[in-house]
Protein backbone atom coordinates (compact mmCIF):
# COMPACT_ATOMS: atom_id res chain seq x y z
CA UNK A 1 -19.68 -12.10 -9.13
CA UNK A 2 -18.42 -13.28 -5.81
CA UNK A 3 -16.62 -10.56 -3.40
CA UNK A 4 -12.92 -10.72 -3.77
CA UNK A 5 -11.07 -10.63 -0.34
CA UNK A 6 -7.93 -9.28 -0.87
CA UNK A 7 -4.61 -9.98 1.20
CA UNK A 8 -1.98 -8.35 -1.20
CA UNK A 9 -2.90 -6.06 -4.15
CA UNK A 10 -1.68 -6.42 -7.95
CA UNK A 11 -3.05 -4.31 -11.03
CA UNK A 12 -6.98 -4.50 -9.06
CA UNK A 13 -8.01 -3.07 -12.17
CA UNK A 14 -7.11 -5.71 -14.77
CA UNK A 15 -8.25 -8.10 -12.32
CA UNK A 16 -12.28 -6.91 -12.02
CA UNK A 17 -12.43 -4.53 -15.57
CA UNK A 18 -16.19 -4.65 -14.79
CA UNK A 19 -15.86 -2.41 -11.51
CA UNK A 20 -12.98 -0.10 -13.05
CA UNK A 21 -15.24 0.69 -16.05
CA UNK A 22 -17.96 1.52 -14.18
CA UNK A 23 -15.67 4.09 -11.49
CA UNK A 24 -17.77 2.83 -8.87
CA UNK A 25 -15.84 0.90 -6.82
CA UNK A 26 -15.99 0.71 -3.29
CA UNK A 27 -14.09 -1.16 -0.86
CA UNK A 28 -14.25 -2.03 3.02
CA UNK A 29 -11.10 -1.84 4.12
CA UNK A 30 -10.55 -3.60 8.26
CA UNK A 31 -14.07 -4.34 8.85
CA UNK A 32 -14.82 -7.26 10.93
CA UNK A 33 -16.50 -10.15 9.64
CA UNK A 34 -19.76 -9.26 11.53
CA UNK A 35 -20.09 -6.27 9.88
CA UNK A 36 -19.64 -7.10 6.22
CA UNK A 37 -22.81 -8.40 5.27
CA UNK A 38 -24.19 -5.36 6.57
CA UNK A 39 -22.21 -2.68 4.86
CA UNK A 40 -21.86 -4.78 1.37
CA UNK A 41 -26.14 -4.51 1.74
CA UNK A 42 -26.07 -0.70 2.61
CA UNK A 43 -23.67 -0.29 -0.31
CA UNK A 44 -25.46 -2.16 -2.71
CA UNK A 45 -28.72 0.02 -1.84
CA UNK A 46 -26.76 3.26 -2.69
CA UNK A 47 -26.01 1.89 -5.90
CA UNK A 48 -22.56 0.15 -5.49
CA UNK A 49 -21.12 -3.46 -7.07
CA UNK A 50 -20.03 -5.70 -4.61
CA UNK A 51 -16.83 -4.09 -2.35
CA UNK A 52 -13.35 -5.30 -2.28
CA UNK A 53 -12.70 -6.65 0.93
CA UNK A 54 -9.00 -5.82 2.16
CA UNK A 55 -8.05 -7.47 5.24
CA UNK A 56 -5.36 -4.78 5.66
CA UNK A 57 -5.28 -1.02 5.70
CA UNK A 58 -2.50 -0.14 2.55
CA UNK A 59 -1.96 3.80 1.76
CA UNK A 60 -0.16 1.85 -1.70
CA UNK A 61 -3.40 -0.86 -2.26
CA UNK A 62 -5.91 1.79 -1.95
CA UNK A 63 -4.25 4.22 -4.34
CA UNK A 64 -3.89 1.13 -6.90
CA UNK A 65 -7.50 0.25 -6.56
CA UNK A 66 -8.88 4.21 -6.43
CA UNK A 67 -12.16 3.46 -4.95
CA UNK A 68 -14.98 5.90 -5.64
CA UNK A 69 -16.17 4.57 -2.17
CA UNK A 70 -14.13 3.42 0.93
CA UNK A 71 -15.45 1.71 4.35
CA UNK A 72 -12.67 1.76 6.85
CA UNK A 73 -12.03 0.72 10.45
CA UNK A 74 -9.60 2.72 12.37
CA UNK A 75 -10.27 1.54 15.79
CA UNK A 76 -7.61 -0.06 17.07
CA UNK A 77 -5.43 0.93 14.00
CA UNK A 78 -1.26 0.62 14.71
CA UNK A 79 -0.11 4.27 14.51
CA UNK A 80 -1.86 7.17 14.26
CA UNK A 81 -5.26 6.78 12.79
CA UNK A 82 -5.46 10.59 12.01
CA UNK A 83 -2.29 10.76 9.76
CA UNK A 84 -3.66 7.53 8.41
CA UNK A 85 -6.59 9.18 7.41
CA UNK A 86 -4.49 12.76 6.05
CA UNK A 87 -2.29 9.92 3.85
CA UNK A 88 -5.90 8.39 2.30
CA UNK A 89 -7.77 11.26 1.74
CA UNK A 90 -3.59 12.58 -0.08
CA UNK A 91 -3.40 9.81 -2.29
CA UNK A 92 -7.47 9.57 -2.96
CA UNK A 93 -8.80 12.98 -3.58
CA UNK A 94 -12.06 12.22 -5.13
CA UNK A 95 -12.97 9.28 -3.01
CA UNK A 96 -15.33 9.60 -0.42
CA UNK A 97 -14.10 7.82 2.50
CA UNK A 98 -16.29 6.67 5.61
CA UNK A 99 -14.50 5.80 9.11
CA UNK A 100 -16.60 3.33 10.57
CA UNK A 101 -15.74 2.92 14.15
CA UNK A 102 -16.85 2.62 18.18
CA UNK A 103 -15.60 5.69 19.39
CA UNK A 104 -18.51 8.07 19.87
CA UNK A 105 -17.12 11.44 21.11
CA UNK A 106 -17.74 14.40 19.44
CA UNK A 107 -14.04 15.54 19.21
CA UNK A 108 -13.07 12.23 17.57
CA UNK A 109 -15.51 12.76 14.87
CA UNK A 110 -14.84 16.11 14.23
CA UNK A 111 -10.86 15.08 14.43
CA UNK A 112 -11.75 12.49 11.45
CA UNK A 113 -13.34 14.59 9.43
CA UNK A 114 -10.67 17.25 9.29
CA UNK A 115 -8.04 14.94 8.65
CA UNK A 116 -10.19 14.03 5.45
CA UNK A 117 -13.19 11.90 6.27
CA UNK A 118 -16.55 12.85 4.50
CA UNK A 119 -18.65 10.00 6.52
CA UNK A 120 -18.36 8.99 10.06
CA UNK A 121 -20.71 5.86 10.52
CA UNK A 122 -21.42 4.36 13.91
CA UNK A 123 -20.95 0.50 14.58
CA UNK A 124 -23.76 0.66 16.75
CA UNK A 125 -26.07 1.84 13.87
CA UNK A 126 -28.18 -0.44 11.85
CA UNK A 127 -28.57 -1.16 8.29
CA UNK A 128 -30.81 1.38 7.80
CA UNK A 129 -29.21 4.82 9.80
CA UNK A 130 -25.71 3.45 7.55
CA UNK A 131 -27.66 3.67 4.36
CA UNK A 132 -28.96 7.07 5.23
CA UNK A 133 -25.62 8.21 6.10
CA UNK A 134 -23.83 7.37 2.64
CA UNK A 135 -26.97 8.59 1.25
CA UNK A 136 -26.17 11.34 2.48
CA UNK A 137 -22.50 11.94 2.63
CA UNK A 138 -22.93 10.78 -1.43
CA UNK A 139 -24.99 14.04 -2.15
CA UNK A 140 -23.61 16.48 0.15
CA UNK A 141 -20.09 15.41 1.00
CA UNK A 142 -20.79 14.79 4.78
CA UNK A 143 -22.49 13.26 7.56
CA UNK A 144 -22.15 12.30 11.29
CA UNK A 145 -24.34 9.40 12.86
CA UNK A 146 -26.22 11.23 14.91
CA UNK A 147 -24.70 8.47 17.79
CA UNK A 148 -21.97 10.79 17.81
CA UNK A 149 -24.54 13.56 19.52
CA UNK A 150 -26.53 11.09 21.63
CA UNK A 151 -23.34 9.30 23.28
């Protein structure tokens, strides 16, 4: 099955019945082209189908689609990427949601997770360190790339 790339969102669930009866979607939501192969190969080695790719980050899409997984890029996000983050984690309780990002400070990361991020996952990381970190965050509920210490 080829990764859909969505633009606009419309009943995700009738449209891929193979990923909703499985509950284990994921999705990469603003991640730059460079980065997908990456993350699609450090999902699929935690277990994970193929991600929906949204171009855009949509409070409405990603309630509609419920991932049991969600890759997002804040950085350079228009508003405020914290309330963005308080809406998602609102609207997807049991999801476990991952801010991938360039911003390396300690405060940032701790800002993300208590707005209701489980994963905060370095750009700078490779393949490996990401898988380790949803890994991780996937049986305990949290993790940090350690990047966040070292920068």
């Amino acid at each position: 099955m080829a990764t859909p790339v969505l633009r606009g969102v419309a009943s995700l669930k009738k449209r891929w019945p193979e990923m909703a009866l499985t509950n284990r979607i994921s999705c990469l939501a603003r991640i730059g082209a460079g980065s997908v192969e990456r993350l699609t190969a450090s999902l699929a080695a935690v277990g994970y189908p193929p991600p929906v790719i949204l171009a855009a980050l949509g409070v409405t899409e990603l309630g509609l689609l419920d991932p049991h997984l969600l890759v997002l890029d804040v950085d350079g996000l228009d508003g405020d990427a914290l309330e963005m983050l308080r809406m998602l984690r609102f609207v997807l309780p049991r999801c476990l949601i991952a801010v991938y990002t360039d911003v390396l400070e300690e405060p940032w990361a701790l800002a993300c997770h208590l707005a209701g991020a489980n994963c905060l996952l370095s750009k700078t990381s490779d393949a490996a360190r990401v898988t380790a970190g949803l890994e991780r965050s996937l049986r305990s509920g949290c993790f940090t790339d350690p990047s966040f210490r070292a920068a």
